[in-house]
Structure formats: structure tokens, C-alpha cells
C-alpha atoms as a PDB file:
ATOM      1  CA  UNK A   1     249.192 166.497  52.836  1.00  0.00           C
ATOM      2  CA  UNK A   2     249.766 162.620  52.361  1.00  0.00           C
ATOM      3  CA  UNK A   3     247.040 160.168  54.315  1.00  0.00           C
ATOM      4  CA  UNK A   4     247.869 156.485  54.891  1.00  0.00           C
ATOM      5  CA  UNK A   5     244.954 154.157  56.368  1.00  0.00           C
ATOM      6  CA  UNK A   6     245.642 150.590  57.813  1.00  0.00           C
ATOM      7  CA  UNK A   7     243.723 149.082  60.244  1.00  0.00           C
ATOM      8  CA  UNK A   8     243.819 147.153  63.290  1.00  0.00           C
ATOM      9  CA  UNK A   9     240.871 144.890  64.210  1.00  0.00           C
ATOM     10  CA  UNK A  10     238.041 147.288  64.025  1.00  0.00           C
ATOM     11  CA  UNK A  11     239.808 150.299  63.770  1.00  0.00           C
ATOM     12  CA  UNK A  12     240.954 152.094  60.917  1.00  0.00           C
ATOM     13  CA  UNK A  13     243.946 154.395  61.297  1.00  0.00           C
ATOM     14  CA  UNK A  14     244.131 157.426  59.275  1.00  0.00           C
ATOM     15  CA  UNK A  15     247.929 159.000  59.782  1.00  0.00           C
ATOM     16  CA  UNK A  16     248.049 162.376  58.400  1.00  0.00           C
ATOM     17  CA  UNK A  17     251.426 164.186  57.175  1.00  0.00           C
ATOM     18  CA  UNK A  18     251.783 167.550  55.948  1.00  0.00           C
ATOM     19  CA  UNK A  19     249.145 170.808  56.581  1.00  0.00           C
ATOM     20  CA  UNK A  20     245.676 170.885  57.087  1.00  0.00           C
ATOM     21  CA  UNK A  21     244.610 174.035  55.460  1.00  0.00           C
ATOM     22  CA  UNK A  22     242.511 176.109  52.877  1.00  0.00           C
ATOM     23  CA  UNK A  23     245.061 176.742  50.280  1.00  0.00           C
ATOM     24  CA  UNK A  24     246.390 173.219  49.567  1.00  0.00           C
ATOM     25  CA  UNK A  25     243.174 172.044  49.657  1.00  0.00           C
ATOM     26  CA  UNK A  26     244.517 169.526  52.162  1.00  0.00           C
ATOM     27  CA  UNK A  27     240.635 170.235  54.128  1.00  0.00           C
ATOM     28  CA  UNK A  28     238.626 168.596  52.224  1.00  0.00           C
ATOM     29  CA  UNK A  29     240.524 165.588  51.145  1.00  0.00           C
ATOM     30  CA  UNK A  30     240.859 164.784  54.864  1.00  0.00           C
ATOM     31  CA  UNK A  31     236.821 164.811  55.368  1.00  0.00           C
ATOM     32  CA  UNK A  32     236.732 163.133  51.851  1.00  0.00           C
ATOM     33  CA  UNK A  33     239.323 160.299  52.940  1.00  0.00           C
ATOM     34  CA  UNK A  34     236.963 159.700  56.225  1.00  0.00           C
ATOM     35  CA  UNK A  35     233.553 159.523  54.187  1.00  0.00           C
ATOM     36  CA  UNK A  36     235.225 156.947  51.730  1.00  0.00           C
ATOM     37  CA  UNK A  37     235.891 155.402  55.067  1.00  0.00           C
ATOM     38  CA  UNK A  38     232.391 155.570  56.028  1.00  0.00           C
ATOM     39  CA  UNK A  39     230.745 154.784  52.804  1.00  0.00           C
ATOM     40  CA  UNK A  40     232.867 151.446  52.931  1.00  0.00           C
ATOM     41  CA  UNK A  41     231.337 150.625  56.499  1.00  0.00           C
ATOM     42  CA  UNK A  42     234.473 151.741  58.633  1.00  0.00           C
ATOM     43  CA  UNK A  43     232.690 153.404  61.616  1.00  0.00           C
ATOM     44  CA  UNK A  44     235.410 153.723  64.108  1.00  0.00           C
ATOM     45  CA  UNK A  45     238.378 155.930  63.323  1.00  0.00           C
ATOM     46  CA  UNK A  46     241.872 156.858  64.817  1.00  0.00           C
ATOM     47  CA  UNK A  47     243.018 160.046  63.169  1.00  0.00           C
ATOM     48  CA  UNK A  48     247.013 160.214  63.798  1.00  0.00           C
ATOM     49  CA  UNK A  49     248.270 163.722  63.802  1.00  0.00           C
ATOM     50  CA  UNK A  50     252.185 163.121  64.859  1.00  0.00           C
ATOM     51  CA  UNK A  51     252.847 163.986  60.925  1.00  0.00           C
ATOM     52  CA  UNK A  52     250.976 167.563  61.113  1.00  0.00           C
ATOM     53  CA  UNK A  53     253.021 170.215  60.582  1.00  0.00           C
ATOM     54  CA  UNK A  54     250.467 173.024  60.067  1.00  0.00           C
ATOM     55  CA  UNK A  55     246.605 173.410  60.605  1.00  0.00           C
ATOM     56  CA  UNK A  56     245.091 176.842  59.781  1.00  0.00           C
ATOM     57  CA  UNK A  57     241.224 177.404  60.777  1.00  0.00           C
ATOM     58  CA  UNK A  58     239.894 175.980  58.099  1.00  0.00           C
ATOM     59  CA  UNK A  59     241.687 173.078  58.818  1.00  0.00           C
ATOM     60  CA  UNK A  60     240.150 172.954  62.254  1.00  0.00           C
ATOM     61  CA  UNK A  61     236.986 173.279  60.907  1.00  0.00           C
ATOM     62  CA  UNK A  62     237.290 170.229  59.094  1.00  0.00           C
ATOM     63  CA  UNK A  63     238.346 168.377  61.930  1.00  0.00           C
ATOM     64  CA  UNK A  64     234.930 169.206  63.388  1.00  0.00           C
ATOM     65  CA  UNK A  65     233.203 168.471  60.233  1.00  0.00           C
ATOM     66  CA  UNK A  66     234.633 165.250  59.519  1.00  0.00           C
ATOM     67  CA  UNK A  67     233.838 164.209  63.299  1.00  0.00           C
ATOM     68  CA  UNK A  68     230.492 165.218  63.276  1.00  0.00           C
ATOM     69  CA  UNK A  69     230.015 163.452  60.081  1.00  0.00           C
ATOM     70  CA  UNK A  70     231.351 160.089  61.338  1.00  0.00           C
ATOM     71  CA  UNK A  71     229.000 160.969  64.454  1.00  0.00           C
ATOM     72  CA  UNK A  72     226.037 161.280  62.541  1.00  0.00           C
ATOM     73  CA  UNK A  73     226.660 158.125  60.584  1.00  0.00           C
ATOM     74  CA  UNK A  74     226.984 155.890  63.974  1.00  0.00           C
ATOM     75  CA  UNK A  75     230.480 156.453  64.276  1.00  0.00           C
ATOM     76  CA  UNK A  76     234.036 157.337  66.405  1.00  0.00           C
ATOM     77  CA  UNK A  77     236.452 159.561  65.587  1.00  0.00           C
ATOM     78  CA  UNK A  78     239.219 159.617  67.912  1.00  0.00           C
ATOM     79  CA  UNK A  79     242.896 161.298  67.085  1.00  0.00           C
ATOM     80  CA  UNK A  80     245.597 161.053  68.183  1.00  0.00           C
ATOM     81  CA  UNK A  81     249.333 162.251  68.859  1.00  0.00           C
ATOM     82  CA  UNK A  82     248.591 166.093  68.084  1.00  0.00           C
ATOM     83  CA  UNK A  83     252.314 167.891  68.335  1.00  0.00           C
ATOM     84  CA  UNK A  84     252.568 170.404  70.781  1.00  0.00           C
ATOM     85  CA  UNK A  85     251.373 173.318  69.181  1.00  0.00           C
ATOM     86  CA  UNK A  86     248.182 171.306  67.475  1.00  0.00           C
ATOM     87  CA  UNK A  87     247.317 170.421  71.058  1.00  0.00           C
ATOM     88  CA  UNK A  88     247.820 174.038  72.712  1.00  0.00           C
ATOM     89  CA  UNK A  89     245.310 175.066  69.557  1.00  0.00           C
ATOM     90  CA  UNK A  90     242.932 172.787  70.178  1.00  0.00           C
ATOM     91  CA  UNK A  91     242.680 173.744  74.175  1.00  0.00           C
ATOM     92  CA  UNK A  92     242.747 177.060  73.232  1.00  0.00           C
ATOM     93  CA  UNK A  93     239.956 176.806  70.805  1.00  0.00           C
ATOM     94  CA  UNK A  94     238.143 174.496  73.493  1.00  0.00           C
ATOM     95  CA  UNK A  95     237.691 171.814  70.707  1.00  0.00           C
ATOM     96  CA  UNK A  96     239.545 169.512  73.447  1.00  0.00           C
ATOM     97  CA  UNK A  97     235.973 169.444  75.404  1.00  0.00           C
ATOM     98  CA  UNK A  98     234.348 168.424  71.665  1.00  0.00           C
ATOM     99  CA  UNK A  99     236.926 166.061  69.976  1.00  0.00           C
ATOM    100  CA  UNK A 100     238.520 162.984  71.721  1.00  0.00           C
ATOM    101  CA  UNK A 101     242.580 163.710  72.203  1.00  0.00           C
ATOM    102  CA  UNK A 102     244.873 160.730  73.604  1.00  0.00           C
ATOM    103  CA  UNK A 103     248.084 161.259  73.380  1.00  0.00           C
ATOM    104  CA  UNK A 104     249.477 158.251  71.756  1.00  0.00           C
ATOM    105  CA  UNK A 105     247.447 155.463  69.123  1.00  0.00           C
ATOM    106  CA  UNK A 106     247.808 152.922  71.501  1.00  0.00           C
ATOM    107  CA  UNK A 107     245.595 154.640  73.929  1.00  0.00           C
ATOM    108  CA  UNK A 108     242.807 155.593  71.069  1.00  0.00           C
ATOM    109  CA  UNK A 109     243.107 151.971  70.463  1.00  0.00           C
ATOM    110  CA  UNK A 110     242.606 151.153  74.082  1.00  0.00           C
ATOM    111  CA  UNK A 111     239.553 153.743  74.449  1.00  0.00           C
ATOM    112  CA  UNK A 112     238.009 151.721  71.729  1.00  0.00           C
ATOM    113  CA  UNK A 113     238.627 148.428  72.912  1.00  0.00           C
ATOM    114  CA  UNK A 114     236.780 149.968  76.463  1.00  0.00           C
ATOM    115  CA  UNK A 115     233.612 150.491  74.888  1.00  0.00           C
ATOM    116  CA  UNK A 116     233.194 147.203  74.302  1.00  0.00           C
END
């Protein structure tokens, strides 16, 4: 898995490429990545999924985990652009009613700029 960040006013975008599983480990550099984010006093957080190939359940997990942790330190995590089959998962699972899916950046960026 390869992570990029740049950022665009207040907003950091993390774009993830590759899997999001248990055996490469990928898990818990993603939830590392966002609490190096955090710890550097980046609290709101697009999470761009068009690059994800793969995500096994441990991979979901951390998606929880790593929005629950920006939650509890007075953050947003938003992603965006899940593929098809990363979105079907994530309305199967129901994690669509727990973690906020747009379907491109540009409207994570906009749901951002709304809060405001």
C-alpha cells in the first residue's frame, strides 16, 4: 500500500493505493499515517480510496479505528471515491450509516467547507 498526503486549505488528503489488509500490514500504517496526521494538528481528513484495490476485514476494521480515533481527538474523517466493490462492502457491512462516503474529493471537500 503507498499513501500520499497533500492538502488543500484545511484539509489534508490522504490517497491510498494498493490493499488494506492483515498480511501486508497495510492496516496499521493507514491508522499510523492518520495519527501522525493528528499528532501534527491536522484534524480534518479526506481519505481517497480510488487507488484501493483490495480491503479484507481487518482492513475495514481499521477504517473504523482510524475514524473513531480522529473522532475522539476533535476530528473529521471523510473518504472518498471507494471503487465499486469497496462501496457495495461498506453498504453491506452497514459501515455506510457510520463512516462519511461521497463519491468524489471534491464533494468531501465541499462537505467540509459546509460546516463552516
Amino acid at each position: 500500500m503507498q499513501l500520499e498526503e497533500h492538502t488543500v486549505g484545511e484539509v489534508t488528503i490522504v490517497r491510498v493505493t494498493g490493499e488494506i489488509c492483515l498480511k501486508k500490514g497495510s492496516d496499521r500504517e493507514l491508522h499510523d499515517t492518520v495519527r501522525s496526521l493528528l499528532q501534527r494538528g491536522h484534524r480534518k481528513v479526506i481519505m481517497d480510496l480510488a487507488g484501493v484495490s483490495y480491503v479484507d476485514s481487518a482492513g475495514l476494521g481499521e477504517l473504523i479505528q482510524t475514524h473513531s480515533t480522529v473522532k475522539d481527538h476533535g476530528g473529521l474523517l471523510k473518504l472518498s471515491n471507494p471503487t465499486g466493490r469497496l462501496r457495495d462492502v461498506l453498504v453491506l457491512a452497514r459501515l455506510h450509516t457510520i463512516l462519511q462516503v461521497y463519491e468524489s474529493e471534491a464533494l468531501a471537500l465541499e462537505s467540509f467547507a459546509a460546516l463552516q
